[in-house]
N, C-alpha and C. Protein backbone atom coordinates (compact mmCIF):
# COMPACT_ATOMS: atom_id res chain seq x y z
N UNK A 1 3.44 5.81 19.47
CA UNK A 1 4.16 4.56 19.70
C UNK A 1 3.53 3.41 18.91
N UNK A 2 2.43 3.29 18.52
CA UNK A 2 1.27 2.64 17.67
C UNK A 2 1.96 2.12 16.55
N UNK A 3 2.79 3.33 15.84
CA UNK A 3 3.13 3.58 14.93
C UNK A 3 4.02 2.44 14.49
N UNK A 4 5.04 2.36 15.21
CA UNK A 4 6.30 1.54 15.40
C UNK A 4 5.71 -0.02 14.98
N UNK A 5 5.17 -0.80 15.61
CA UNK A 5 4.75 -2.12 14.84
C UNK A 5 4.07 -2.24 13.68
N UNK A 6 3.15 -1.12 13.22
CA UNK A 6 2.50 -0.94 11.68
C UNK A 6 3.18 -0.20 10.51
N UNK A 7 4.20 0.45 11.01
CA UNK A 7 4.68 1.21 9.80
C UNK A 7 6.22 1.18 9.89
N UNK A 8 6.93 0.38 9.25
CA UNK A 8 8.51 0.13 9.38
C UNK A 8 9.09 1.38 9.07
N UNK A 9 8.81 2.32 8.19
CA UNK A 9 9.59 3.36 8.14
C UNK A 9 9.50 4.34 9.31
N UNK A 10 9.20 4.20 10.45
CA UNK A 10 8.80 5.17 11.82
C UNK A 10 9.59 3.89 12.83
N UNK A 11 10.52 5.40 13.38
CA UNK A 11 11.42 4.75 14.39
C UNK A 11 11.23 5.37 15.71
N UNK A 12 11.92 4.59 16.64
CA UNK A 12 11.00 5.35 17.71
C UNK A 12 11.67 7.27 18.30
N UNK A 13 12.74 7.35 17.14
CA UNK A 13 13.55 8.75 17.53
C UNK A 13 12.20 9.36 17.46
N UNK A 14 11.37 9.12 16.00
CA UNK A 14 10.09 10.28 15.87
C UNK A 14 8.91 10.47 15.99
N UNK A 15 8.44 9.06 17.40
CA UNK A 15 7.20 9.60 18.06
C UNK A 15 7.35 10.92 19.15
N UNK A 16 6.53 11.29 19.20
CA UNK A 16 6.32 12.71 19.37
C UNK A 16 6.49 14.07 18.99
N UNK A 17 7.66 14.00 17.92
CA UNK A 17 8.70 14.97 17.77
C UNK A 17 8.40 15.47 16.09
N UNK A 18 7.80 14.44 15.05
CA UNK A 18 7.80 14.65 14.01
C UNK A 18 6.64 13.69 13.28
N UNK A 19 5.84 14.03 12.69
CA UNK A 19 4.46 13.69 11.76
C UNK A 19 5.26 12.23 11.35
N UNK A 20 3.72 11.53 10.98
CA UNK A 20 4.09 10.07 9.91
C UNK A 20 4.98 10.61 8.72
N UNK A 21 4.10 11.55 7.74
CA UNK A 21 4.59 11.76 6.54
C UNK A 21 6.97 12.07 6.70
N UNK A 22 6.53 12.91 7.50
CA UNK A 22 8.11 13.37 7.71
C UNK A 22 8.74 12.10 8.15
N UNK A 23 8.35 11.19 9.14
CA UNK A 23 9.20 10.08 9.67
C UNK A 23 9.17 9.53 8.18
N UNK A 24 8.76 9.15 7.41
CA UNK A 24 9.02 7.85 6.35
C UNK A 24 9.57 8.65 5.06
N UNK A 25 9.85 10.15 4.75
CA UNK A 25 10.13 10.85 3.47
C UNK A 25 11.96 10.41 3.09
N UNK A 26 12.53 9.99 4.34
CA UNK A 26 14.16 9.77 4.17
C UNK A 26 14.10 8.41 3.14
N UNK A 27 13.12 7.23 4.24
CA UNK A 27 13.05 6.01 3.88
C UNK A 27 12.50 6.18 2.29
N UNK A 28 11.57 6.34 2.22
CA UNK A 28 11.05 6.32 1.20
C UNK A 28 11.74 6.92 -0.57
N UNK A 29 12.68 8.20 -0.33
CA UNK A 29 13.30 8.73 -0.68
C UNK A 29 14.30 7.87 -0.90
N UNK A 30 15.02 6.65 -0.44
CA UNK A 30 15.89 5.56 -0.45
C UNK A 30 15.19 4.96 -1.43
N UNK A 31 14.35 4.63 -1.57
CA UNK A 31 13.56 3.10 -2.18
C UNK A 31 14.17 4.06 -3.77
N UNK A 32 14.06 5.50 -4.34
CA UNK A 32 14.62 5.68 -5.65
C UNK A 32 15.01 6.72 -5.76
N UNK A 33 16.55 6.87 -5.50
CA UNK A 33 16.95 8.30 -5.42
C UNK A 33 17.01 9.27 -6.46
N UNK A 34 16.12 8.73 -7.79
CA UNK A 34 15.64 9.63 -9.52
C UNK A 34 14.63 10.57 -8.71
N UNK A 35 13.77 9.93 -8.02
CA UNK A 35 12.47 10.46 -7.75
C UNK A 35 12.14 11.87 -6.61
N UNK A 36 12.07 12.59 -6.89
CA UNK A 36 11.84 13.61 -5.51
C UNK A 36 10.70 13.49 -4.83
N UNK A 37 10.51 13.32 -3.65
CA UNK A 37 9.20 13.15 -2.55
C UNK A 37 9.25 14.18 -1.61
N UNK A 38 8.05 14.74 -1.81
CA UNK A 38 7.77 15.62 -0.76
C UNK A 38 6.90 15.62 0.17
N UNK A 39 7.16 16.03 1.31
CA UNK A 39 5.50 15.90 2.41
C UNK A 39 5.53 17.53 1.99
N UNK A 40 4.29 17.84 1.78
CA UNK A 40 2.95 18.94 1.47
C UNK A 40 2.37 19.32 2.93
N UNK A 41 2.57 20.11 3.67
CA UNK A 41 1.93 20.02 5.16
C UNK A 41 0.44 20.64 4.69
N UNK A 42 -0.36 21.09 3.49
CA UNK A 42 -1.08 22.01 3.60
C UNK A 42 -1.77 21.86 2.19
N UNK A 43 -3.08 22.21 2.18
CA UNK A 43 -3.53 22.30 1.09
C UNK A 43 -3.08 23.44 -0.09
N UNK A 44 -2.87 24.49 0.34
CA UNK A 44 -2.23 25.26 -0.97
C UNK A 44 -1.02 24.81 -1.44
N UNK A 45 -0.23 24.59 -0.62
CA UNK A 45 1.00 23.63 -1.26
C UNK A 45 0.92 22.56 -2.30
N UNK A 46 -0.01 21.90 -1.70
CA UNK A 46 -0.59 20.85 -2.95
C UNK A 46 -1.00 21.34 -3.98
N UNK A 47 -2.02 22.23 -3.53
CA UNK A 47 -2.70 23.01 -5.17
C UNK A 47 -1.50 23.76 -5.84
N UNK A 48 -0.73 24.57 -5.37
CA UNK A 48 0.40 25.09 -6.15
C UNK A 48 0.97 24.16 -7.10
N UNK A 49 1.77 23.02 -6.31
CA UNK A 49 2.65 22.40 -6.79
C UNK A 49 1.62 21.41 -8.20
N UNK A 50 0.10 21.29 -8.00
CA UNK A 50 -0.37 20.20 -9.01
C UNK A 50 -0.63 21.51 -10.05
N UNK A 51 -0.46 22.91 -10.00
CA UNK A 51 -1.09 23.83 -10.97
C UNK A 51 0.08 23.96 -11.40
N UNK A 52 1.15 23.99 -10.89
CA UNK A 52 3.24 24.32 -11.79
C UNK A 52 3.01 23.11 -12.32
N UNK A 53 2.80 22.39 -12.09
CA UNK A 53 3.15 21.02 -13.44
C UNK A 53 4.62 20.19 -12.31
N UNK A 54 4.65 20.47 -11.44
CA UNK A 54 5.86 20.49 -10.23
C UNK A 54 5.20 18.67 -9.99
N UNK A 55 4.21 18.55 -9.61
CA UNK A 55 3.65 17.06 -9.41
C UNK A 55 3.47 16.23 -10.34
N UNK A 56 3.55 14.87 -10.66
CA UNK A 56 3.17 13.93 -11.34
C UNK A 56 2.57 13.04 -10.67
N UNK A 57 2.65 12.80 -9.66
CA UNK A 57 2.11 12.10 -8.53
C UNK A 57 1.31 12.38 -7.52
N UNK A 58 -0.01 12.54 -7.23
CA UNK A 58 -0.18 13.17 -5.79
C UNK A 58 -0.84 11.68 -4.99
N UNK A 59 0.00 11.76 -3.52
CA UNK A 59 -0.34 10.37 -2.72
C UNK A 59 -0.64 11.03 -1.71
N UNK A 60 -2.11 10.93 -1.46
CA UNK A 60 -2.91 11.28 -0.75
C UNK A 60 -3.08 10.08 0.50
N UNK A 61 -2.58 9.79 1.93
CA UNK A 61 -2.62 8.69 2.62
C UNK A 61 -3.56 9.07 3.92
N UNK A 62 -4.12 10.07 4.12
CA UNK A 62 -4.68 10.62 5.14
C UNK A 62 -5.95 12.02 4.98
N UNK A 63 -6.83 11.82 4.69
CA UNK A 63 -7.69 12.86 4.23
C UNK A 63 -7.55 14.24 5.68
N UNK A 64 -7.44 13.73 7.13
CA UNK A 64 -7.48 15.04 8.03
C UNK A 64 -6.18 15.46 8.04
N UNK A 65 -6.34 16.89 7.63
CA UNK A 65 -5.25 17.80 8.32
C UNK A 65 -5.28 18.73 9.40
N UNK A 66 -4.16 19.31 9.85
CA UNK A 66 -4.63 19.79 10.94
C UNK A 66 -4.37 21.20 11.06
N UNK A 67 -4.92 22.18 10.39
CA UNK A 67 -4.41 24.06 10.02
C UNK A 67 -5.11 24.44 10.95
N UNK A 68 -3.69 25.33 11.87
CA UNK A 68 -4.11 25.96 12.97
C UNK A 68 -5.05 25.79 13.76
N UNK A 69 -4.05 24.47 14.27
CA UNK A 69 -5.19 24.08 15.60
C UNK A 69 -6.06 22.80 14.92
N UNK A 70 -6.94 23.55 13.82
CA UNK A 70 -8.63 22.99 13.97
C UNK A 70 -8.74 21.86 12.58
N UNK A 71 -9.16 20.99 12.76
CA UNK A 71 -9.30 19.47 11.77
C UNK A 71 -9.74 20.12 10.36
N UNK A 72 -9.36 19.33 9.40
CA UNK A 72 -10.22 20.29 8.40
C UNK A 72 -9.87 18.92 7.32
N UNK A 73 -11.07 18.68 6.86
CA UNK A 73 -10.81 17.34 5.72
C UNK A 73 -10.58 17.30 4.42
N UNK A 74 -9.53 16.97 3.87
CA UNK A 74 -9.66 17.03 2.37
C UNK A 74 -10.29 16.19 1.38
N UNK A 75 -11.36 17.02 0.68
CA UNK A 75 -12.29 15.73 -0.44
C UNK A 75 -11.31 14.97 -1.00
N UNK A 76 -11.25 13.93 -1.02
CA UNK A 76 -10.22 13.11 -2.14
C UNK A 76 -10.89 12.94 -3.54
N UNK A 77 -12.51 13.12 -3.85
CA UNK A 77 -12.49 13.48 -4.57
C UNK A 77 -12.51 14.88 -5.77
N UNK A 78 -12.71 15.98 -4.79
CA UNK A 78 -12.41 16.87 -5.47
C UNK A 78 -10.60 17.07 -5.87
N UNK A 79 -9.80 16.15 -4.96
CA UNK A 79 -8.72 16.43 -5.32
C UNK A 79 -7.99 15.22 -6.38
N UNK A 80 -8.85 14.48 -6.73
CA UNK A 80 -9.22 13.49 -7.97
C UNK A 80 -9.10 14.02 -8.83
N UNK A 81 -10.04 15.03 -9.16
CA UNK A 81 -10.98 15.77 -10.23
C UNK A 81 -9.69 16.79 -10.38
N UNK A 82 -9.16 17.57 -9.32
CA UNK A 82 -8.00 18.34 -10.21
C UNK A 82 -7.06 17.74 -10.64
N UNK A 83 -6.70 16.54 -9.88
CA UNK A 83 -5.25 16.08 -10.39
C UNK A 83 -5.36 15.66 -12.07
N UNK A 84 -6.76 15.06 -12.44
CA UNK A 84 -7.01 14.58 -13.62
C UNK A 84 -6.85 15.38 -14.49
N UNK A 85 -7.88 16.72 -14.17
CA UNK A 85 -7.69 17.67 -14.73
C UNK A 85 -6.16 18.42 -15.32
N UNK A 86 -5.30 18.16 -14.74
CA UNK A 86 -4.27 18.58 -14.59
C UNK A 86 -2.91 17.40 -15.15
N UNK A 87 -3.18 16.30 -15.42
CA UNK A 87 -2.60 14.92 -16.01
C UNK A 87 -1.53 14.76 -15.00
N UNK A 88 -2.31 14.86 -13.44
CA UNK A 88 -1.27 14.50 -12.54
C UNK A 88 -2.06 13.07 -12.18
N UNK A 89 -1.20 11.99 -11.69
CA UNK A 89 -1.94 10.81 -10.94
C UNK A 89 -2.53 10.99 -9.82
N UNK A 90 -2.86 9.95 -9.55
CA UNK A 90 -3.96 10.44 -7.99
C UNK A 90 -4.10 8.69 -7.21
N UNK A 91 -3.07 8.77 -6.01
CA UNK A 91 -3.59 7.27 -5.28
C UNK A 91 -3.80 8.04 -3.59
N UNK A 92 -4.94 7.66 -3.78
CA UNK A 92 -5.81 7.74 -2.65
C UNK A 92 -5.75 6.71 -1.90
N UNK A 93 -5.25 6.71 -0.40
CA UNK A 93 -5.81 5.60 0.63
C UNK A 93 -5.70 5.95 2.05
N UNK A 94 -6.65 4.78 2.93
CA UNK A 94 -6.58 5.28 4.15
C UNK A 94 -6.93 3.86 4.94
N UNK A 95 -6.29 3.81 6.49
CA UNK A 95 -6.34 2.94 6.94
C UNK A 95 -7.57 3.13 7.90
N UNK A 96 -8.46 1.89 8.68
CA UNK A 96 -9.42 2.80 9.28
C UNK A 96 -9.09 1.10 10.16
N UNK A 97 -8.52 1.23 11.27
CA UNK A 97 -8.24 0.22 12.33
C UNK A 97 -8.15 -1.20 11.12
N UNK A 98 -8.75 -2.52 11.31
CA UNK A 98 -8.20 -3.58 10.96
C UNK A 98 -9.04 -3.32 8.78
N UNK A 99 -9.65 -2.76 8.78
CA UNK A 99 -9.49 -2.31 7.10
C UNK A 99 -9.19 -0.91 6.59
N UNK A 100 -8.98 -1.00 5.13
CA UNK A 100 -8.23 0.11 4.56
C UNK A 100 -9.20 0.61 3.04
N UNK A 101 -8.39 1.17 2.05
CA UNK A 101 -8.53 1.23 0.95
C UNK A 101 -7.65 2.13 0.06
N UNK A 102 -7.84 1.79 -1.30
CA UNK A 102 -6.38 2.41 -2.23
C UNK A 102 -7.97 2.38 -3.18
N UNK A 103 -7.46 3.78 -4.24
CA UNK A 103 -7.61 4.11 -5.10
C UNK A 103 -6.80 4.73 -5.92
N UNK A 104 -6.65 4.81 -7.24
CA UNK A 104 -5.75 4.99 -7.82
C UNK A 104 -6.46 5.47 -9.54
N UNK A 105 -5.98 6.74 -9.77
CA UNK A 105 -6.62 6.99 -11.10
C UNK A 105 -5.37 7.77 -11.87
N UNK A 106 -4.83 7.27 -12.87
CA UNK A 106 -3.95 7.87 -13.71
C UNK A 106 -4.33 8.27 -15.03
N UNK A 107 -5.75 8.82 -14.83
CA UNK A 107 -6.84 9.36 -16.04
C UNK A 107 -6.76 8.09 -17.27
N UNK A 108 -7.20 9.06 -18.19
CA UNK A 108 -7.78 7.60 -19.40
C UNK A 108 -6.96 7.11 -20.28
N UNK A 109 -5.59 7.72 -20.29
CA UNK A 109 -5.00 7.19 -21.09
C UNK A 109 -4.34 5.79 -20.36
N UNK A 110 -4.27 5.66 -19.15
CA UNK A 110 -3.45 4.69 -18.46
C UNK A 110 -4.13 3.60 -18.72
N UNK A 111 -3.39 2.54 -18.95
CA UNK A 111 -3.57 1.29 -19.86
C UNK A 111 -3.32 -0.20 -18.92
N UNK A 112 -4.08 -0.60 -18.21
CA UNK A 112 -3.57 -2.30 -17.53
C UNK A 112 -3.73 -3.26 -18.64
N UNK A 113 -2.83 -3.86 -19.06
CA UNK A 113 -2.60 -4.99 -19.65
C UNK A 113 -2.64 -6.32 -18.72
N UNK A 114 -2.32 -6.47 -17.37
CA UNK A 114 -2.68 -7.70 -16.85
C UNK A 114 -3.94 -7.82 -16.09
N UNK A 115 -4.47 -8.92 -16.36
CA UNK A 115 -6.09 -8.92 -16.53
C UNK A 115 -5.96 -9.66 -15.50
N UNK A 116 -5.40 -10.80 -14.58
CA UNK A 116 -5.78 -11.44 -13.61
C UNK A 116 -4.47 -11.37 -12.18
N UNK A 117 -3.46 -10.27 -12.55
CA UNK A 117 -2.72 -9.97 -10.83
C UNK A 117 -1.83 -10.75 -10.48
N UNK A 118 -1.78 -12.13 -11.27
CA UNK A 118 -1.23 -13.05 -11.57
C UNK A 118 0.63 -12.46 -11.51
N UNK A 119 1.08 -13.16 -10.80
CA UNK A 119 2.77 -12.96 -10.88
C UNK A 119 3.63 -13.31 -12.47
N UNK A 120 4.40 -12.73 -13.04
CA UNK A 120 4.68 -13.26 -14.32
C UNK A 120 5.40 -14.62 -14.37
N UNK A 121 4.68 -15.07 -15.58
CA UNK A 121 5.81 -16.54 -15.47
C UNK A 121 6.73 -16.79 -16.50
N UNK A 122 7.45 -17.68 -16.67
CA UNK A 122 8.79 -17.72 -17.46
C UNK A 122 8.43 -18.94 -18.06
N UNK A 123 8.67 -19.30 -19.18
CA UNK A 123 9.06 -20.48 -20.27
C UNK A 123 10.00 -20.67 -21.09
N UNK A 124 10.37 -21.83 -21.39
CA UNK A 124 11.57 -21.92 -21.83
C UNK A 124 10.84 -22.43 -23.49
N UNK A 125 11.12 -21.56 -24.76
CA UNK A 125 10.77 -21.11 -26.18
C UNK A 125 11.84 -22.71 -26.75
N UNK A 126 10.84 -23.51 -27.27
CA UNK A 126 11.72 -24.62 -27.57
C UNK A 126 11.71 -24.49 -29.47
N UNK A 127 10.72 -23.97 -30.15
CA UNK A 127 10.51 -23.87 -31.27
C UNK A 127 9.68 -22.85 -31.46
N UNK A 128 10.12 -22.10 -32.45
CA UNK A 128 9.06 -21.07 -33.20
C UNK A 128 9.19 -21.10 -34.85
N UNK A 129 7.54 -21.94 -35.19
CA UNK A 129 7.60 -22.20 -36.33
C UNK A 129 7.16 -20.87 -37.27
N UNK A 130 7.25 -20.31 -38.21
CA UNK A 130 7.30 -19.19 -38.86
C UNK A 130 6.23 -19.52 -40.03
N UNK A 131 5.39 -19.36 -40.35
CA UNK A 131 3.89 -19.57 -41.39
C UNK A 131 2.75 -18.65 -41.43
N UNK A 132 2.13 -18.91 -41.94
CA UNK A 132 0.92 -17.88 -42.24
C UNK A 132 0.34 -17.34 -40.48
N UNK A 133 0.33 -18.56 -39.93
CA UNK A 133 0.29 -17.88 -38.43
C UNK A 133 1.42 -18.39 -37.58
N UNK A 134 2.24 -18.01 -36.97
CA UNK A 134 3.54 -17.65 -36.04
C UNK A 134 2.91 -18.79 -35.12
N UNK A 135 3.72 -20.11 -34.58
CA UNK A 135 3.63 -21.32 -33.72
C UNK A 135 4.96 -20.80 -32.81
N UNK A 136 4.61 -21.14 -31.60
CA UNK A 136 5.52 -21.12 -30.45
C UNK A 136 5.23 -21.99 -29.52
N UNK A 137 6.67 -23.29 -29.07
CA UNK A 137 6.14 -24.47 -28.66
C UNK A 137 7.19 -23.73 -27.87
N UNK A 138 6.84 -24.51 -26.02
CA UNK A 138 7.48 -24.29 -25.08
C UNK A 138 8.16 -25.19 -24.44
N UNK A 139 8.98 -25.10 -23.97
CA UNK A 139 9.19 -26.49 -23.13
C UNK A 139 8.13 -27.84 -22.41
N UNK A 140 8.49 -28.84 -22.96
CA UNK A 140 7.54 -30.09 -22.96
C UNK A 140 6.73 -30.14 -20.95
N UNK A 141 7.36 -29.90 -20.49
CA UNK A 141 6.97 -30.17 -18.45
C UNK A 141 6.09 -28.76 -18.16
N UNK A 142 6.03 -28.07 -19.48
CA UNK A 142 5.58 -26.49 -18.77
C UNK A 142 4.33 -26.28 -19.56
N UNK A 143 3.26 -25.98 -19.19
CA UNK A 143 1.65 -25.66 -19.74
C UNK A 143 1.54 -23.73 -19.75
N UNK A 144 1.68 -22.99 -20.80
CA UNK A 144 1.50 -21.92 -21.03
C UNK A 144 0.27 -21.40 -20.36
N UNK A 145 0.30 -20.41 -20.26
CA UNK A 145 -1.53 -19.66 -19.83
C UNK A 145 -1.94 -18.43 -20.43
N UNK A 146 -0.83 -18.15 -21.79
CA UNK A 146 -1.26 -17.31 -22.85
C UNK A 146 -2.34 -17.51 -23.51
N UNK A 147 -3.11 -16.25 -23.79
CA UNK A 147 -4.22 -16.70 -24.20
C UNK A 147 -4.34 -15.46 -25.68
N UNK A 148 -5.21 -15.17 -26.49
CA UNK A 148 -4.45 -14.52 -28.23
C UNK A 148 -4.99 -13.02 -27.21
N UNK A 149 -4.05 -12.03 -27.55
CA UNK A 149 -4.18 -10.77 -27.57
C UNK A 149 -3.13 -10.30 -26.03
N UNK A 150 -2.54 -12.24 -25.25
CA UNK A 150 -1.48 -11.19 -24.42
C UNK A 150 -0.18 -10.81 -24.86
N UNK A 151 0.80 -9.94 -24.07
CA UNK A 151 1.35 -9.31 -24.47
C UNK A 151 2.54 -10.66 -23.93
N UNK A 152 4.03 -10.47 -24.33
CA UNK A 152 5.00 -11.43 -24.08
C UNK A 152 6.43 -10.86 -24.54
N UNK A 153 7.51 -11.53 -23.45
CA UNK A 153 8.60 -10.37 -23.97
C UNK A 153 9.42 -11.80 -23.74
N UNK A 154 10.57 -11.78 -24.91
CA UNK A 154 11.60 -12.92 -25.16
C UNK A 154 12.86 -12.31 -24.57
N UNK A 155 13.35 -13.15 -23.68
CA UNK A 155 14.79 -12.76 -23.19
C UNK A 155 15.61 -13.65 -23.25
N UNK A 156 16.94 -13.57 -23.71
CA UNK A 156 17.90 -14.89 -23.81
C UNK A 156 18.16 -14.87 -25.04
N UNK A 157 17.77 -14.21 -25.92
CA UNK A 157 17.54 -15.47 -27.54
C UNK A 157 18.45 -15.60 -28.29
């Protein structure tokens, strides 16, 4: 019943009756119907599906499972180390009463370009002078926060 004020995708049809993962796979499955989501009840399932090339994603939200009967924990990082191995992603997290944590490794080729988390902002391109180095003046009320080497995409033009 816990469930119900912390996690919007859990309704109260499926306390008792059906796991977190299963209550939120419909919802979640909504948010992009390209994408296939699966709940994994089991560790070989997982390992199968990240060794077929079947995964691109593995979202790990709960390290205990529960096989027959008895608790049994999954390393998140040994299951790091295969997904990498394997050029599957890997976001790790877990809630532990009022704190949490996310990890997230999409091996070395994965690339962040935004350096400060910052929401994107919009300007309005009033002149772009064309010379040995490229000038771009913005609208006069608006102060840019580009700085040389970010990235910028023109829409409208």
């Amino acid at each position: 019943m816990r469930d119900l004020g912390s996690n919007f995708y859990t309704e109260e049809k499926h306390v008792g009756k059906v796991s977190r993962a299963d209550a939120c796979l419909a919802k979640l499955q909504e948010l992009n119907p390209y994408v296939k989501v699966d709940v994994l009840k089991d560790e070989a399932a997982l390992n199968a599906s990240i060794e077929s090339g079947e995964a691109h994603v593995v979202c790990q939200t709960h390290s205990l499972f529960m096989i027959d009967g008895a608790a049994k924990f999954l390393d998140q990082q040994a299951m790091d180390a295969k997904c990498r191995a394997k050029k599957v992603g890997y976001i790790g997290s877990e809630i532990h009463g009022p704190w949490g944590y996310a990890f997230v490794d999409y091996g070395p080729e994965h690339v962040i370009t935004d350096q400060d988390g910052e929401n994107t902002k919009s300007f309005i391109v009033t002149l772009i002078e064309k010379g040995p180095k490229t000038t771009i003046t913005v609208h006069e009320d608006k102060r840019h926060i580009y700085q040389e080497g970010d990235y910028v995409e023109f829409r409208e033009v």
